[in-house]
N, C-alpha and C. Protein backbone atom coordinates (compact mmCIF):
# COMPACT_ATOMS: atom_id res chain seq x y z
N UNK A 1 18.31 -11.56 9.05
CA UNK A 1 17.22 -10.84 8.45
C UNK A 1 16.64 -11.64 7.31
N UNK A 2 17.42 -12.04 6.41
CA UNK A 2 17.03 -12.96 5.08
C UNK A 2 16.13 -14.21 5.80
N UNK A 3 15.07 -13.93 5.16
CA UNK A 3 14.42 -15.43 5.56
C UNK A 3 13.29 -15.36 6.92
N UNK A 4 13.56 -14.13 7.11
CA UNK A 4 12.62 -13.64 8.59
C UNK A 4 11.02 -12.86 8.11
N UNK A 5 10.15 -14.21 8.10
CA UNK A 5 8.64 -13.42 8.03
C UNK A 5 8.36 -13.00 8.54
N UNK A 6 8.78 -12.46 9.99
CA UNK A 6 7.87 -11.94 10.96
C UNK A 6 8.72 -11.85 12.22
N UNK A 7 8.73 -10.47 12.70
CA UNK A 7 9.37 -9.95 14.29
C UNK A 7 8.57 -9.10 14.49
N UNK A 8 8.78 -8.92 15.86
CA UNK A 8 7.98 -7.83 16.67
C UNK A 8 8.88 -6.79 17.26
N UNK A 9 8.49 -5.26 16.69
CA UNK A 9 9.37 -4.50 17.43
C UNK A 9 8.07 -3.05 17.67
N UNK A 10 8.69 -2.01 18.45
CA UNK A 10 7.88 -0.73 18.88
C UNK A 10 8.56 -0.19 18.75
N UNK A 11 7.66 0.83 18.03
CA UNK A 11 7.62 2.08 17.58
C UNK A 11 7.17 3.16 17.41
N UNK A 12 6.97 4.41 17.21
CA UNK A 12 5.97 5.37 16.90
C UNK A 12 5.37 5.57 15.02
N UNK A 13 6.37 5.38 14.70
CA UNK A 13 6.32 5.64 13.19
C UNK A 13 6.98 4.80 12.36
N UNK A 14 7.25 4.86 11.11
CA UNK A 14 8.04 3.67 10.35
C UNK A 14 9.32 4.54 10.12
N UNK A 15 9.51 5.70 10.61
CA UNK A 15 11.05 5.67 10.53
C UNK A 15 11.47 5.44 12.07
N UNK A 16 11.03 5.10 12.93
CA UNK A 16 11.63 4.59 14.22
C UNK A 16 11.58 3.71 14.00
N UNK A 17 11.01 2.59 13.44
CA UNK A 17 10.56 1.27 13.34
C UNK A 17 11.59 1.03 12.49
N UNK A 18 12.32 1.44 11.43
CA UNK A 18 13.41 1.09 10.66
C UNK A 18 14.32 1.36 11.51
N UNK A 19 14.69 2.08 12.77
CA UNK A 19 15.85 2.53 13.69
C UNK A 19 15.75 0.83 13.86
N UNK A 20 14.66 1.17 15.10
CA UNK A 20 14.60 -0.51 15.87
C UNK A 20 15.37 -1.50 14.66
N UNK A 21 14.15 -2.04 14.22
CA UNK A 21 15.07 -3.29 12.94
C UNK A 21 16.61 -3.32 12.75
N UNK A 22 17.16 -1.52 12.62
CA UNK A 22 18.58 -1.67 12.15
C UNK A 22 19.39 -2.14 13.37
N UNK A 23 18.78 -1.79 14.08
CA UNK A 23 19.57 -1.91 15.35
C UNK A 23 19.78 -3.70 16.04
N UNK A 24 18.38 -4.08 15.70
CA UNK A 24 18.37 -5.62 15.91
C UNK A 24 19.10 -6.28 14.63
N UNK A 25 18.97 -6.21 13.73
CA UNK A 25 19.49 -6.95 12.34
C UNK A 25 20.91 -6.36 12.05
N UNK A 26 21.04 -5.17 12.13
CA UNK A 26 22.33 -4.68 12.02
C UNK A 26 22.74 -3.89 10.82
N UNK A 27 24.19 -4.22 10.31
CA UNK A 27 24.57 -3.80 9.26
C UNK A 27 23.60 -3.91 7.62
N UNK A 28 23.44 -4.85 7.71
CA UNK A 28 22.67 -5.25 6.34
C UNK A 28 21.50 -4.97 5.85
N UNK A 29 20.58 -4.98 7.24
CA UNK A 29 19.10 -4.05 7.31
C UNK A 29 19.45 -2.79 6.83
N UNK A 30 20.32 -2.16 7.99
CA UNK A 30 20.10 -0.64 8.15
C UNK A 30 20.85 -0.34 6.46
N UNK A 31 21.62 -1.57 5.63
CA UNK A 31 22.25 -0.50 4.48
C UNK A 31 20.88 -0.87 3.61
N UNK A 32 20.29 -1.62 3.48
CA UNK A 32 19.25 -1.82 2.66
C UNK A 32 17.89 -0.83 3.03
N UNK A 33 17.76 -1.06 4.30
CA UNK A 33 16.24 -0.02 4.19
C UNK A 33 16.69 1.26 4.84
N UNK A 34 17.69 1.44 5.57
CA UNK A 34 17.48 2.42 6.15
C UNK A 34 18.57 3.87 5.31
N UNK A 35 19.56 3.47 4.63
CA UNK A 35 20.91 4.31 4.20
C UNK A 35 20.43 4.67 3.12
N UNK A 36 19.68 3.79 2.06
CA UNK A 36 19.06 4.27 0.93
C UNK A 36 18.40 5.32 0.95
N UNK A 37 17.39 5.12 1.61
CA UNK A 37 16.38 6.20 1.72
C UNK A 37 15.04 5.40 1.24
N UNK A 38 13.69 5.70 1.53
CA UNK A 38 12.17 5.73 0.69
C UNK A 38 12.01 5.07 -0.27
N UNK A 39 13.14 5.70 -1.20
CA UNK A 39 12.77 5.14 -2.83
C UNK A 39 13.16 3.72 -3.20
N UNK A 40 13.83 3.22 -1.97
CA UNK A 40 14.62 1.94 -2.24
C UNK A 40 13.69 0.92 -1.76
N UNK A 41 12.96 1.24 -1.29
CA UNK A 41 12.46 0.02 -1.11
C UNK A 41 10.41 0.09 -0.69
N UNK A 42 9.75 -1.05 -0.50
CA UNK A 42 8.86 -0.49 -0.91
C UNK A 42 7.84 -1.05 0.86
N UNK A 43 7.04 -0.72 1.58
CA UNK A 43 6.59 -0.54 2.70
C UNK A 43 5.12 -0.43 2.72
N UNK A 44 4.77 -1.31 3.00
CA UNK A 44 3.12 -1.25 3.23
C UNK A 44 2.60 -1.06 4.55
N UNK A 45 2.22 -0.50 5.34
CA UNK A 45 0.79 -0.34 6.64
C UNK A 45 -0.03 -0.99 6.53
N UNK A 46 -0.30 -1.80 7.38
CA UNK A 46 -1.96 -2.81 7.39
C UNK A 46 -2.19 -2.46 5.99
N UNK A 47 -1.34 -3.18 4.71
CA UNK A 47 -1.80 -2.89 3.66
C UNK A 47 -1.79 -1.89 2.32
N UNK A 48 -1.55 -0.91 2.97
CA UNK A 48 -1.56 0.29 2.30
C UNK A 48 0.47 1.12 2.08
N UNK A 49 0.07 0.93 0.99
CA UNK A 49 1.70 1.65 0.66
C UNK A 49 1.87 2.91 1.61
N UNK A 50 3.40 3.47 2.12
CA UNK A 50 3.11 4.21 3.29
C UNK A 50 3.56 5.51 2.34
N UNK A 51 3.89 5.17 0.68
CA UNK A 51 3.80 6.45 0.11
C UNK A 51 2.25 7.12 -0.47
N UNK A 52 1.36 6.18 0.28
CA UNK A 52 0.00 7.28 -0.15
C UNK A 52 -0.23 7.58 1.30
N UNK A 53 0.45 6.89 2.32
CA UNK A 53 -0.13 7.68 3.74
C UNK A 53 1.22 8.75 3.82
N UNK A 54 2.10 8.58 4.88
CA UNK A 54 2.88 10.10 4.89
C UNK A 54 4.54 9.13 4.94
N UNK A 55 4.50 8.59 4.08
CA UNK A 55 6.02 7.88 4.16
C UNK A 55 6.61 7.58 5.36
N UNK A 56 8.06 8.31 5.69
CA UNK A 56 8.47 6.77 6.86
C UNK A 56 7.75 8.11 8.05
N UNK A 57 7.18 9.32 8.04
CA UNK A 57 6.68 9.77 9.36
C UNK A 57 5.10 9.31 9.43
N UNK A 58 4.67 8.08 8.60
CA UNK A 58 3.52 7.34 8.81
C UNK A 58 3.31 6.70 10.15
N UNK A 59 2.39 7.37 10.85
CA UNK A 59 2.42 7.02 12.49
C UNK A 59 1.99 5.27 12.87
N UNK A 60 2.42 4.76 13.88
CA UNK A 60 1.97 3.68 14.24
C UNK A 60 0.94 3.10 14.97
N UNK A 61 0.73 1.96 14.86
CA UNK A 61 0.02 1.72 16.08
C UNK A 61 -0.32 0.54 16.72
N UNK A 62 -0.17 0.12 18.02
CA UNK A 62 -0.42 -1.29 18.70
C UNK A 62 -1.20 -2.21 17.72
N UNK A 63 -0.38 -3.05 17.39
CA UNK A 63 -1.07 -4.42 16.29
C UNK A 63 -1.14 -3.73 14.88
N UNK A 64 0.18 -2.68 14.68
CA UNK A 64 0.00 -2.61 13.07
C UNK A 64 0.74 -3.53 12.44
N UNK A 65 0.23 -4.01 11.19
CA UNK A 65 1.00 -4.82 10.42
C UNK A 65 2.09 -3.82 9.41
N UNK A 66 3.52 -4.23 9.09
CA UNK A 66 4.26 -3.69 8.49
C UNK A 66 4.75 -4.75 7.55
N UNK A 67 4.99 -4.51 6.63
CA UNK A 67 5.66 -5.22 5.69
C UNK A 67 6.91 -4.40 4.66
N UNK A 68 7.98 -4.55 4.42
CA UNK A 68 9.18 -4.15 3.41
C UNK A 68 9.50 -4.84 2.74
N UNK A 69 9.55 -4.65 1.60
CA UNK A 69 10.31 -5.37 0.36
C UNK A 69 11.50 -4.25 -0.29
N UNK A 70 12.34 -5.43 -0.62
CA UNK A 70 13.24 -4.31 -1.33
C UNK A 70 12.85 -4.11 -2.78
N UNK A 71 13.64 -3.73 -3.67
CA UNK A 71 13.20 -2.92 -4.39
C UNK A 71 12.83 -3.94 -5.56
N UNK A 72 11.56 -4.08 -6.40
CA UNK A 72 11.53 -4.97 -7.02
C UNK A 72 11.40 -4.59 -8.78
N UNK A 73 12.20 -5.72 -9.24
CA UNK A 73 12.55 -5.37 -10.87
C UNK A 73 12.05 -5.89 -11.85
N UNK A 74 12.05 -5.61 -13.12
CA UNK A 74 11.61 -7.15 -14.13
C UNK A 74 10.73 -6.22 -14.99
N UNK A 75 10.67 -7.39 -16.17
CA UNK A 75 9.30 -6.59 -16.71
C UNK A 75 8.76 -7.80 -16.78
């Protein structure tokens, strides 16, 4: 997973889409994005944070772009 710009997986929504991932990447994905929960980490849609669209039941769609970051710190 570390170091991976870019995979292709299907889905309906971004919480199936975090199933898929955990399931391909495994242990380490699923404890980072998926066991936490929402608040842990941060998820954009073609762009758009998926906490101003409807979080992980933000629907999908053929050629959406997704992006996750984990949780970021600092001042």
């Amino acid at each position: 997973m570390s170091g991976c710009p870019e995979t292709l997986a299907e889905a309906s929504d971004l919480a199936g889409l975090l199933d898929a991932l955990a399931s391909k990447y495994g242990e380490p994905f699923a404890r980072l994005f998926r066991e936490r929960g929402p608040e842990s980490f941060v998820a954009l849609v073609n762009g758009r944070n998926v906490g101003q669209l409807r979080g992980q039941g933000t629907e999908l769609a053929d050629g959406d772009e997704v992006s996750l970051f984990p949780p970021i710190s600092g001042g």
